[in-house]
PDB file of N, CA and C in Angstrom:
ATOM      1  N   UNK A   1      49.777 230.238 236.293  1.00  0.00           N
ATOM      2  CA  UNK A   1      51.100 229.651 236.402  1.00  0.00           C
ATOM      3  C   UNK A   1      50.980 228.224 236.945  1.00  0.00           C
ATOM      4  N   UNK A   2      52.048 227.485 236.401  1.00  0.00           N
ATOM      5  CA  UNK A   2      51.720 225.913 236.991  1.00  0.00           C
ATOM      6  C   UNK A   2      52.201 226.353 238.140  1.00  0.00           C
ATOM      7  N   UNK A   3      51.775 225.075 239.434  1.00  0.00           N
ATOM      8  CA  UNK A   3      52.032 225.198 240.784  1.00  0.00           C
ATOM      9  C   UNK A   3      52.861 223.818 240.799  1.00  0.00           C
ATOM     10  N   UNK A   4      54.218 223.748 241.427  1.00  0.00           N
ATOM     11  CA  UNK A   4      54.863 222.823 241.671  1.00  0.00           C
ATOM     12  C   UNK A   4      54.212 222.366 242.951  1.00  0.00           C
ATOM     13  N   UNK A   5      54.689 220.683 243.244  1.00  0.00           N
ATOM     14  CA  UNK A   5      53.796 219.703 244.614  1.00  0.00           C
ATOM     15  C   UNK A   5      55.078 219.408 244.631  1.00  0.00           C
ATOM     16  N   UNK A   6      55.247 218.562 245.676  1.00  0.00           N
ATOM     17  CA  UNK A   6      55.884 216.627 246.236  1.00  0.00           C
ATOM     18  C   UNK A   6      54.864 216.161 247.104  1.00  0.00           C
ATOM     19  N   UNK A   7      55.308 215.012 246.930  1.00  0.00           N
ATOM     20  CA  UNK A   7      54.621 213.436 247.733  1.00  0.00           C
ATOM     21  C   UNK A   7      55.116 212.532 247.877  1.00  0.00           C
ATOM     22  N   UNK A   8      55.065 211.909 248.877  1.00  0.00           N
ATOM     23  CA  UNK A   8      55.833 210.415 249.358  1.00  0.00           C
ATOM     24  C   UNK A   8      55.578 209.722 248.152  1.00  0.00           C
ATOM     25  N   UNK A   9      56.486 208.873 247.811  1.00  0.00           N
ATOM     26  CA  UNK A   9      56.190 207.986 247.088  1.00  0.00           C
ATOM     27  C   UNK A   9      55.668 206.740 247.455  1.00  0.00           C
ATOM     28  N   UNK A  10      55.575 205.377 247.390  1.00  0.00           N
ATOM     29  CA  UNK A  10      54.692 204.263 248.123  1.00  0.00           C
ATOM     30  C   UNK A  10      55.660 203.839 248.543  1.00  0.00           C
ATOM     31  N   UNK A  11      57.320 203.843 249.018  1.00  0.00           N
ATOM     32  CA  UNK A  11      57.723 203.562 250.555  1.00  0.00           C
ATOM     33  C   UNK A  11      57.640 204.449 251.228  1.00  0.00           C
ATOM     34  N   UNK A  12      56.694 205.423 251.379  1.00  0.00           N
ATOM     35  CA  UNK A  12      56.930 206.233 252.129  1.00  0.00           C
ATOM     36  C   UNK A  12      58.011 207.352 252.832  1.00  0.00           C
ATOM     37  N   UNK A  13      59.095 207.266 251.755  1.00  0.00           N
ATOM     38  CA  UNK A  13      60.231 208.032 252.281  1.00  0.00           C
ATOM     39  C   UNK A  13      60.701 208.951 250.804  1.00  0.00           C
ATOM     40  N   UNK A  14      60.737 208.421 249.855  1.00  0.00           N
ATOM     41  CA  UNK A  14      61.319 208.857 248.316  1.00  0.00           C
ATOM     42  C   UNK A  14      60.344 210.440 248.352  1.00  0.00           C
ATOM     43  N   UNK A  15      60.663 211.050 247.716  1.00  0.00           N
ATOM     44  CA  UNK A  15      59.988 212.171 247.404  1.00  0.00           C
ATOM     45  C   UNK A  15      59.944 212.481 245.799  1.00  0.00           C
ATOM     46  N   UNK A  16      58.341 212.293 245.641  1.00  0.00           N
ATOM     47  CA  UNK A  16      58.062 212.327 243.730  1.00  0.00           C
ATOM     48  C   UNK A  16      57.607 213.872 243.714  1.00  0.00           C
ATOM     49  N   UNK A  17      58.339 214.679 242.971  1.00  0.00           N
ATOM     50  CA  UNK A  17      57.933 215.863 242.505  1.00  0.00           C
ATOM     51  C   UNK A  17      57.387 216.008 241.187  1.00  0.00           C
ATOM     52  N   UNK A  18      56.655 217.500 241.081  1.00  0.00           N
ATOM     53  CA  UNK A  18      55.765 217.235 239.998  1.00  0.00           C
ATOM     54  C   UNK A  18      55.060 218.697 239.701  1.00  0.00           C
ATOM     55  N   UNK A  19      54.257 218.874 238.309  1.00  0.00           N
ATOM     56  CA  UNK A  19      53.758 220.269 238.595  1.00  0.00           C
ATOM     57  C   UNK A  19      52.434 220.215 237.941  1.00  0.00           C
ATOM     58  N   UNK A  20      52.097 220.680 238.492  1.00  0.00           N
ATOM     59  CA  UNK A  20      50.247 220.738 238.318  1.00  0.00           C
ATOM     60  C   UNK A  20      49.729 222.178 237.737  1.00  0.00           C
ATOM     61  N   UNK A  21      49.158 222.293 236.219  1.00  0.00           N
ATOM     62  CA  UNK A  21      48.316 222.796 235.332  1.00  0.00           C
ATOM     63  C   UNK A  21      46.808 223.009 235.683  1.00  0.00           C
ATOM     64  N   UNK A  22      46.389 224.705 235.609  1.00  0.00           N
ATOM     65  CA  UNK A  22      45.283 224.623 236.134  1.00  0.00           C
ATOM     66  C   UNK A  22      44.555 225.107 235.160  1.00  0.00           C
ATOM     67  N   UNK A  23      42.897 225.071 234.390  1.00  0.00           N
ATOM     68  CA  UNK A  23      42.457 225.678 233.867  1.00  0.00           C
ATOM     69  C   UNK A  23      42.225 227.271 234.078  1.00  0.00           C
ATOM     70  N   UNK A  24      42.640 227.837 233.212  1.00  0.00           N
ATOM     71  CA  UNK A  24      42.624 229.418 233.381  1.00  0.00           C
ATOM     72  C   UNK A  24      41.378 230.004 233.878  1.00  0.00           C
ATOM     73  N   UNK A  25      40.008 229.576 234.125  1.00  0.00           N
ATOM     74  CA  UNK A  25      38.839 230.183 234.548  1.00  0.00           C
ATOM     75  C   UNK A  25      38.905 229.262 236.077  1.00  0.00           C
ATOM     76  N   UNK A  26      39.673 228.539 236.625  1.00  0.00           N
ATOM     77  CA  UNK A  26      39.651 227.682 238.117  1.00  0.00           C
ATOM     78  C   UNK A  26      38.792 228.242 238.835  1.00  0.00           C
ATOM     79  N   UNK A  27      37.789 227.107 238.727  1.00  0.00           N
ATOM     80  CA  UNK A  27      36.756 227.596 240.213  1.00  0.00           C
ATOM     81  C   UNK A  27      37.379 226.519 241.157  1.00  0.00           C
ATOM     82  N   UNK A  28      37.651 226.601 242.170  1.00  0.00           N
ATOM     83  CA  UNK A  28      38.143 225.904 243.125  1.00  0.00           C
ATOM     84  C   UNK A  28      36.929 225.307 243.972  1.00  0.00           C
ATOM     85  N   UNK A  29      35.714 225.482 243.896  1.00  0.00           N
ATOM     86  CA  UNK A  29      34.499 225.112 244.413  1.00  0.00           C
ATOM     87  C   UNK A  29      34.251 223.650 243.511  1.00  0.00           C
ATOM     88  N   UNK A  30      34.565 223.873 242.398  1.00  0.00           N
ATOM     89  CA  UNK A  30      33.978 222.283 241.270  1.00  0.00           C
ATOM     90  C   UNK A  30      35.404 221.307 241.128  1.00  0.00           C
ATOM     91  N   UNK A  31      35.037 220.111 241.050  1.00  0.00           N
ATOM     92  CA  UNK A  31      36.112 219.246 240.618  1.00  0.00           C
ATOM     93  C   UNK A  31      36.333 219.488 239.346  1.00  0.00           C
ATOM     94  N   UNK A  32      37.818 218.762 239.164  1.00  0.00           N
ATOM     95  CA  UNK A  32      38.042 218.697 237.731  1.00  0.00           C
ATOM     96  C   UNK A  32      38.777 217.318 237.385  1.00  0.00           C
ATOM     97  N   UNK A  33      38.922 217.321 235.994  1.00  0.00           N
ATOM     98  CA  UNK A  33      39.397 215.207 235.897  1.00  0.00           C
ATOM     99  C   UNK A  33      41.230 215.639 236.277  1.00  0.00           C
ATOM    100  N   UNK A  34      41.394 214.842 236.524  1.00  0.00           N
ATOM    101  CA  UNK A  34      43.189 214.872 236.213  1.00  0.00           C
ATOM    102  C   UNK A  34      44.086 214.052 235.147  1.00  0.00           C
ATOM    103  N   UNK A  35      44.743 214.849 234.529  1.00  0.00           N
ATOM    104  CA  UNK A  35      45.223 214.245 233.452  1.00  0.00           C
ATOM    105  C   UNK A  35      47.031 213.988 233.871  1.00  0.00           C
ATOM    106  N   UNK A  36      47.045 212.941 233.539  1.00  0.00           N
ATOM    107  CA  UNK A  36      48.038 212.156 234.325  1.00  0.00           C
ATOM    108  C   UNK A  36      49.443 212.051 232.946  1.00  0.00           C
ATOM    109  N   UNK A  37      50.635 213.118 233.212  1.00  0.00           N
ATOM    110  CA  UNK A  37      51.590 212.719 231.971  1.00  0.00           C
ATOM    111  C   UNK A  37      52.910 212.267 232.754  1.00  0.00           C
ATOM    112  N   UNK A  38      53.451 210.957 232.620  1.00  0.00           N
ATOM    113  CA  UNK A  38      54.722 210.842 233.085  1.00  0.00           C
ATOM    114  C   UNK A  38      55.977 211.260 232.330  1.00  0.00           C
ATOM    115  N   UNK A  39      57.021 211.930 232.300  1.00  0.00           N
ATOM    116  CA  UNK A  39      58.033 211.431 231.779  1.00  0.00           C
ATOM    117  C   UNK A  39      59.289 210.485 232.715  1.00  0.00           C
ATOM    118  N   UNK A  40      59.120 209.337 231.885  1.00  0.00           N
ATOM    119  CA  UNK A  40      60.683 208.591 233.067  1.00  0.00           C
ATOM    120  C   UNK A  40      61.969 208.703 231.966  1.00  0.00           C
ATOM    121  N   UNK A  41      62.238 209.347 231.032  1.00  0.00           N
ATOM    122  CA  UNK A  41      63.347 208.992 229.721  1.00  0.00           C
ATOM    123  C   UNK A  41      63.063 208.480 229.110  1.00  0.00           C
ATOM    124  N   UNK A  42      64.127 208.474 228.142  1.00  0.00           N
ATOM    125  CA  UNK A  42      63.490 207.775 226.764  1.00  0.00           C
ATOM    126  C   UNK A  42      63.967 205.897 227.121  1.00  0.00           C
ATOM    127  N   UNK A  43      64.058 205.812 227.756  1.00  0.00           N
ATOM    128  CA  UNK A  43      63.884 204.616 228.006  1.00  0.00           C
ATOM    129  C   UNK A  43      62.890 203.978 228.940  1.00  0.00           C
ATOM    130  N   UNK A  44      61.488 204.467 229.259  1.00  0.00           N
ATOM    131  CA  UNK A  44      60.462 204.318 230.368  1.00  0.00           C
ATOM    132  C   UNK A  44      59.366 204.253 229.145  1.00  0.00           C
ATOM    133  N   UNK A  45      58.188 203.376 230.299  1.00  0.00           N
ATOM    134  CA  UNK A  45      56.701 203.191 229.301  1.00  0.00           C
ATOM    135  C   UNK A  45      55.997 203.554 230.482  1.00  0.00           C
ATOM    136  N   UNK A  46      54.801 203.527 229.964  1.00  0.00           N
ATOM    137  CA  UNK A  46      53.842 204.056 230.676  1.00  0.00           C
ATOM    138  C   UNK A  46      53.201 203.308 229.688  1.00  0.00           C
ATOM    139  N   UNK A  47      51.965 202.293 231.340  1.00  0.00           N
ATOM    140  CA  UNK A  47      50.339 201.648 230.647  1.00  0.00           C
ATOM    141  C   UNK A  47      49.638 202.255 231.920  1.00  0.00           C
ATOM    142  N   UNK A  48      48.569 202.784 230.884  1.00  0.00           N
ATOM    143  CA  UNK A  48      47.405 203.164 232.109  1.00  0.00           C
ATOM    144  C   UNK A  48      47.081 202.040 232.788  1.00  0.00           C
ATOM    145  N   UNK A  49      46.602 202.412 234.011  1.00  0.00           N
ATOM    146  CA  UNK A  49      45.720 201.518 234.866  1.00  0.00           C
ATOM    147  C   UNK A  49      44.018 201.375 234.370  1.00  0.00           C
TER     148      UNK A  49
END
């Protein structure tokens, strides 16, 4: 099941929520990459860094 988070946002007060996808075999001992999807509306872009 995805696991919902929050986190400060960079003033430190906003709260960005979000939900995090785990591979179905999760070893929690190994890293894994993170794959990063925004939606802001259909009026938002997204450029990677």
């Amino acid at each position: 099941m995805p696991e919902r988070f929050a986190a400060k946002g960079r003033d430190g007060k906003t709260d960005i929520w979000g939900v995090m996808h785990f591979p179905a075999n999760l070893d929690r001992s190994r890293k894994y990459p993170v794959i990063e999807k925004i939606y802001a509306g259909s009026h938002g872009q997204y450029v990677p860094k």
